[in-house]
PDB file of N, CA and C in Angstrom:
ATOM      1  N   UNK A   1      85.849 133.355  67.290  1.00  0.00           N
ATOM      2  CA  UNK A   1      87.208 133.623  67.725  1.00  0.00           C
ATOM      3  C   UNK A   1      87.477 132.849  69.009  1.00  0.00           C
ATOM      4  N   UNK A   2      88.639 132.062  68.948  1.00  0.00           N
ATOM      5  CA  UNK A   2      88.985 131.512  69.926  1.00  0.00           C
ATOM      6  C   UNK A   2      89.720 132.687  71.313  1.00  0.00           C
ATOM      7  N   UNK A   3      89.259 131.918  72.617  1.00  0.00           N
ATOM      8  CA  UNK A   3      89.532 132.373  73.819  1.00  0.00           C
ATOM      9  C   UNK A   3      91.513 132.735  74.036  1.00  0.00           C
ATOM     10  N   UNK A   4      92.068 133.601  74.329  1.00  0.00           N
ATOM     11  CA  UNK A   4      93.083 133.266  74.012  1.00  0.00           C
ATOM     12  C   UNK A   4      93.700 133.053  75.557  1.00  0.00           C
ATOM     13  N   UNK A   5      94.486 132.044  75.580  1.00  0.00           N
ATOM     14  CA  UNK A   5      94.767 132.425  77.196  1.00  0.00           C
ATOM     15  C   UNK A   5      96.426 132.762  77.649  1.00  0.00           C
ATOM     16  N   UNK A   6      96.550 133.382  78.136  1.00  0.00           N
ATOM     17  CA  UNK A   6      97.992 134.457  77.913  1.00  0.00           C
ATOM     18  C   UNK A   6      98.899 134.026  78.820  1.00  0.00           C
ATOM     19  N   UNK A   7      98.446 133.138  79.895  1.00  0.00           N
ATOM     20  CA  UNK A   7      99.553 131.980  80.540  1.00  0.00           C
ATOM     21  C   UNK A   7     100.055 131.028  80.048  1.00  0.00           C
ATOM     22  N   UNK A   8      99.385 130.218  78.880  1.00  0.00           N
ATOM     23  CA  UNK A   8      99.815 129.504  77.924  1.00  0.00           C
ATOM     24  C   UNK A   8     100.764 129.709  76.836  1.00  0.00           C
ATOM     25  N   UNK A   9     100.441 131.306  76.458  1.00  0.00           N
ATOM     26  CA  UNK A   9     101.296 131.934  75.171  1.00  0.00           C
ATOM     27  C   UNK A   9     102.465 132.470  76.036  1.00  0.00           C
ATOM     28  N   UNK A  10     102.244 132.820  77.407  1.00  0.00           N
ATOM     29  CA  UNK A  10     103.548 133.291  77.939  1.00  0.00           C
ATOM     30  C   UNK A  10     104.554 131.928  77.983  1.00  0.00           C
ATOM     31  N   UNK A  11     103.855 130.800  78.342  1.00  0.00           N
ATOM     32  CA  UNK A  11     104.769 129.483  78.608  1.00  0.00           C
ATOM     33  C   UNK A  11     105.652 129.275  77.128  1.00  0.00           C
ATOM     34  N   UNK A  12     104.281 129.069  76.140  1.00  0.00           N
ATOM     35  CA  UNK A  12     105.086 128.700  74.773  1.00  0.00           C
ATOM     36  C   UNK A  12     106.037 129.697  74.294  1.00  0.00           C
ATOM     37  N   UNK A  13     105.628 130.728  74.742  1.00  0.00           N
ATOM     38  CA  UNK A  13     106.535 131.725  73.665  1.00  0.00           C
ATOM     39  C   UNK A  13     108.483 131.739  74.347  1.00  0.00           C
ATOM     40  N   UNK A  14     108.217 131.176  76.269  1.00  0.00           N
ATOM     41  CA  UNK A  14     109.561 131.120  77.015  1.00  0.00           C
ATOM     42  C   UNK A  14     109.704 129.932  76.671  1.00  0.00           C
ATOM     43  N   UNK A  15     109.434 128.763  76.078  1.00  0.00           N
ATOM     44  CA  UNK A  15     109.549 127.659  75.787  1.00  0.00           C
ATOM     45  C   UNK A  15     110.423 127.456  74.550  1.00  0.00           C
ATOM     46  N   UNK A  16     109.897 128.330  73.491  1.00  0.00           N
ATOM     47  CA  UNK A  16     110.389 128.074  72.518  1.00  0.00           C
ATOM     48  C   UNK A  16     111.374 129.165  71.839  1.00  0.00           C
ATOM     49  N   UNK A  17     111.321 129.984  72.502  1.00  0.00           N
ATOM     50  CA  UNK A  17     112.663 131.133  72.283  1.00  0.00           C
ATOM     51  C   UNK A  17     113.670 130.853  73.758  1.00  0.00           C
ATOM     52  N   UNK A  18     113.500 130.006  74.585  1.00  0.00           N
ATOM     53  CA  UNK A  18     114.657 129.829  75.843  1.00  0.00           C
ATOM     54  C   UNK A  18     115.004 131.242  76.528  1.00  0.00           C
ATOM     55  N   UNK A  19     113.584 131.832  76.807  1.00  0.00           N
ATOM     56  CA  UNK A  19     113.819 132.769  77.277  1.00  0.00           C
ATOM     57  C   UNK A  19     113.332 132.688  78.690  1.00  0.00           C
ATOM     58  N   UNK A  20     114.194 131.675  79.586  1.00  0.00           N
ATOM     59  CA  UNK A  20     113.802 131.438  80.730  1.00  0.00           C
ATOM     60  C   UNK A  20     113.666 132.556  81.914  1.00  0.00           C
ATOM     61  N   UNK A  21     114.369 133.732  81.626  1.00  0.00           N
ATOM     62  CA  UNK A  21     114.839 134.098  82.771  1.00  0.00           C
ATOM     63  C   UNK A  21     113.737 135.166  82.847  1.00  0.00           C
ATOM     64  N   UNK A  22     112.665 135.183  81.926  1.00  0.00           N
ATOM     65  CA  UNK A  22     111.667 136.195  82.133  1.00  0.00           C
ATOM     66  C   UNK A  22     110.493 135.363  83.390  1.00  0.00           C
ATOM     67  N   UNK A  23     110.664 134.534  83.265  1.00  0.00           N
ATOM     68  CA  UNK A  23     109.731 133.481  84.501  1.00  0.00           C
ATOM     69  C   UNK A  23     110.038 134.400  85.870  1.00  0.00           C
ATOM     70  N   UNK A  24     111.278 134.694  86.797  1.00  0.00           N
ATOM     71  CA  UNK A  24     111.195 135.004  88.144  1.00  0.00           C
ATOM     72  C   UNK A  24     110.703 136.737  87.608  1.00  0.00           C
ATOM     73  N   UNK A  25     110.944 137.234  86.806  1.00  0.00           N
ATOM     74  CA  UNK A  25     109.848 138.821  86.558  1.00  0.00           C
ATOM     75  C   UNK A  25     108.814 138.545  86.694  1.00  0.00           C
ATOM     76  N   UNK A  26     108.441 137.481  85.751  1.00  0.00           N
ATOM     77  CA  UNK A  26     106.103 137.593  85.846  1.00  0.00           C
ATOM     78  C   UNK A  26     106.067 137.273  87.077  1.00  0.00           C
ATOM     79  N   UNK A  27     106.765 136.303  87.779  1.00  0.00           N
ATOM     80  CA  UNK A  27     106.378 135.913  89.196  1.00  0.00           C
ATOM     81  C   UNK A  27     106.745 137.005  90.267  1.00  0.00           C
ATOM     82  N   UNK A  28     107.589 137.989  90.175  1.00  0.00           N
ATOM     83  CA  UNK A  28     107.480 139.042  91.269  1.00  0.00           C
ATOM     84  C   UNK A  28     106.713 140.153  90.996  1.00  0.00           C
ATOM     85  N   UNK A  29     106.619 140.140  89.634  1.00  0.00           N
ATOM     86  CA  UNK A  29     105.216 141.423  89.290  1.00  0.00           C
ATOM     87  C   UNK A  29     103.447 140.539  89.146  1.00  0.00           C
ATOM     88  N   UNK A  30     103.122 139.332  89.326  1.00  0.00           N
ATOM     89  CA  UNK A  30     102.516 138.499  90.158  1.00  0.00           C
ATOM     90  C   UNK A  30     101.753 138.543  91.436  1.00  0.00           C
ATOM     91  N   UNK A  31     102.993 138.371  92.367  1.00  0.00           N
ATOM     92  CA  UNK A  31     103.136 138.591  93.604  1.00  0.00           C
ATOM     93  C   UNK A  31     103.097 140.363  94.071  1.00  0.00           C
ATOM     94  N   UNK A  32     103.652 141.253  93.272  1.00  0.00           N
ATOM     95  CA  UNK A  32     103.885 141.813  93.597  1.00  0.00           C
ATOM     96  C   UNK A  32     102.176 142.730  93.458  1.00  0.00           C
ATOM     97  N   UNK A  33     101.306 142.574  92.096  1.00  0.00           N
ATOM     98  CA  UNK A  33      99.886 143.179  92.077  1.00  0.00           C
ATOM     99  C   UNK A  33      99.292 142.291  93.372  1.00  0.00           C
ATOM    100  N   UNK A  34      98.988 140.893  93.558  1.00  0.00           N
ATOM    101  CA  UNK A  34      98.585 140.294  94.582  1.00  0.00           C
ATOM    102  C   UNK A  34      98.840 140.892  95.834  1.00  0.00           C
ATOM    103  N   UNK A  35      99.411 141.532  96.450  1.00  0.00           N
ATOM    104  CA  UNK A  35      99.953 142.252  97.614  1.00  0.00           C
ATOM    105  C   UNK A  35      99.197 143.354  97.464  1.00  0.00           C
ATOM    106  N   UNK A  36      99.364 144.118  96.055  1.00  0.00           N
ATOM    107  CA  UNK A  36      98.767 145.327  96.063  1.00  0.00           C
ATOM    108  C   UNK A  36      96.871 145.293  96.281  1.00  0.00           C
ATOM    109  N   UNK A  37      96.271 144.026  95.345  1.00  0.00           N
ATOM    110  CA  UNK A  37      95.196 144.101  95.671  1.00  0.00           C
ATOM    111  C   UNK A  37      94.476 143.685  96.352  1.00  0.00           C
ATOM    112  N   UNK A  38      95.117 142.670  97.253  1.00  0.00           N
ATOM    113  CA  UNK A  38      95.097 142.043  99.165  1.00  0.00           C
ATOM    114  C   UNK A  38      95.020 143.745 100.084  1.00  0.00           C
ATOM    115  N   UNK A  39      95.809 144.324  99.989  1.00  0.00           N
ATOM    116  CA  UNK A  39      96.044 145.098 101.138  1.00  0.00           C
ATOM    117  C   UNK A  39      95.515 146.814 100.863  1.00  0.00           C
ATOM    118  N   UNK A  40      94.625 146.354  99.628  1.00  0.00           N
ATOM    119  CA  UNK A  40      94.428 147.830  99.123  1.00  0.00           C
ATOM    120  C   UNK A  40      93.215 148.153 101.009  1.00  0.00           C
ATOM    121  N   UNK A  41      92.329 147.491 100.791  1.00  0.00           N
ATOM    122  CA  UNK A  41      91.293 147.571 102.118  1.00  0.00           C
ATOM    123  C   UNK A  41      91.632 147.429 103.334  1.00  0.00           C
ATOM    124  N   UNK A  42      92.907 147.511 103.542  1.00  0.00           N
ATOM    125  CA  UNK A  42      93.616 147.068 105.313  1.00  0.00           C
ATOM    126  C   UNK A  42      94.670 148.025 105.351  1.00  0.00           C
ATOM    127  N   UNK A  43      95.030 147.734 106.540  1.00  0.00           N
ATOM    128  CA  UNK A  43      95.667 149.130 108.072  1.00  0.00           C
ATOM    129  C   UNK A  43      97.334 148.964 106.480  1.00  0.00           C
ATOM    130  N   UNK A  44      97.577 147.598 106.041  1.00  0.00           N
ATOM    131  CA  UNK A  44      98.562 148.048 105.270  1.00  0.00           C
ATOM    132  C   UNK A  44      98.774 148.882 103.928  1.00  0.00           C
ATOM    133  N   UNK A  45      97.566 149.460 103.850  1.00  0.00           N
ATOM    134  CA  UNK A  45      97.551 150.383 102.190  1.00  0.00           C
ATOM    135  C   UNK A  45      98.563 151.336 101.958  1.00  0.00           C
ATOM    136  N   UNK A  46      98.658 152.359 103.232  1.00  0.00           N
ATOM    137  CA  UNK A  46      99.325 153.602 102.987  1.00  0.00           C
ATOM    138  C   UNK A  46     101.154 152.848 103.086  1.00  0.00           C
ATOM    139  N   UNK A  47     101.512 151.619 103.808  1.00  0.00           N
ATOM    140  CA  UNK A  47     102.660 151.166 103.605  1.00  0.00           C
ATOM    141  C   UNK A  47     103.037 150.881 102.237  1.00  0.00           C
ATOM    142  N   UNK A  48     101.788 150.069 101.606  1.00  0.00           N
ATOM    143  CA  UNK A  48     102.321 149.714 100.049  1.00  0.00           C
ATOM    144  C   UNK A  48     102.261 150.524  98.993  1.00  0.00           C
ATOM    145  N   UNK A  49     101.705 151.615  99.298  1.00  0.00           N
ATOM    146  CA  UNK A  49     101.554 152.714  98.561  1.00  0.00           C
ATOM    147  C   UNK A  49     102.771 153.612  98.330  1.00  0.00           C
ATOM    148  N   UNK A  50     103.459 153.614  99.257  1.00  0.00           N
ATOM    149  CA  UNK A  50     104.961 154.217  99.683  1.00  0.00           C
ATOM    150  C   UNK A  50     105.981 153.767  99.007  1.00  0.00           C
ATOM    151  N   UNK A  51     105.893 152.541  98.681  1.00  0.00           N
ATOM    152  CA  UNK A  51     106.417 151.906  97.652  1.00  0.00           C
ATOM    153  C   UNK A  51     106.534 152.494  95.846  1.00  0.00           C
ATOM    154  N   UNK A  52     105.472 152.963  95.730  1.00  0.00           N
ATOM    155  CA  UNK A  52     104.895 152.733  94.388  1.00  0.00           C
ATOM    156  C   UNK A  52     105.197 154.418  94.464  1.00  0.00           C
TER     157      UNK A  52
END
């Protein structure tokens, strides 16, 4: 079984249905786990937690 890689199928699948506008979502829910799992160990946890 081939490896599947799910940044690729996300590209083709907005590629070929012109479903551009899902691109700035993956990129703020992205950014937005990256924040979460940067700051889980620092003075900022209980801020980002407040959030959620």
């Amino acid at each position: 079984m081939a490896q599947v890689n799910i940044w690729t199928e996300l590209w083709d699948y907005m590629k070929v249905r012109k479903k551009w506008w899902l691109a700035p979502i993956f990129v703020f829910l992205f950014i937005l786990a990256a924040i979460a799992v940067f700051a889980e160990g620092s003075a900022l946890a209980p801020f980002i937690y407040t959030i959620f």
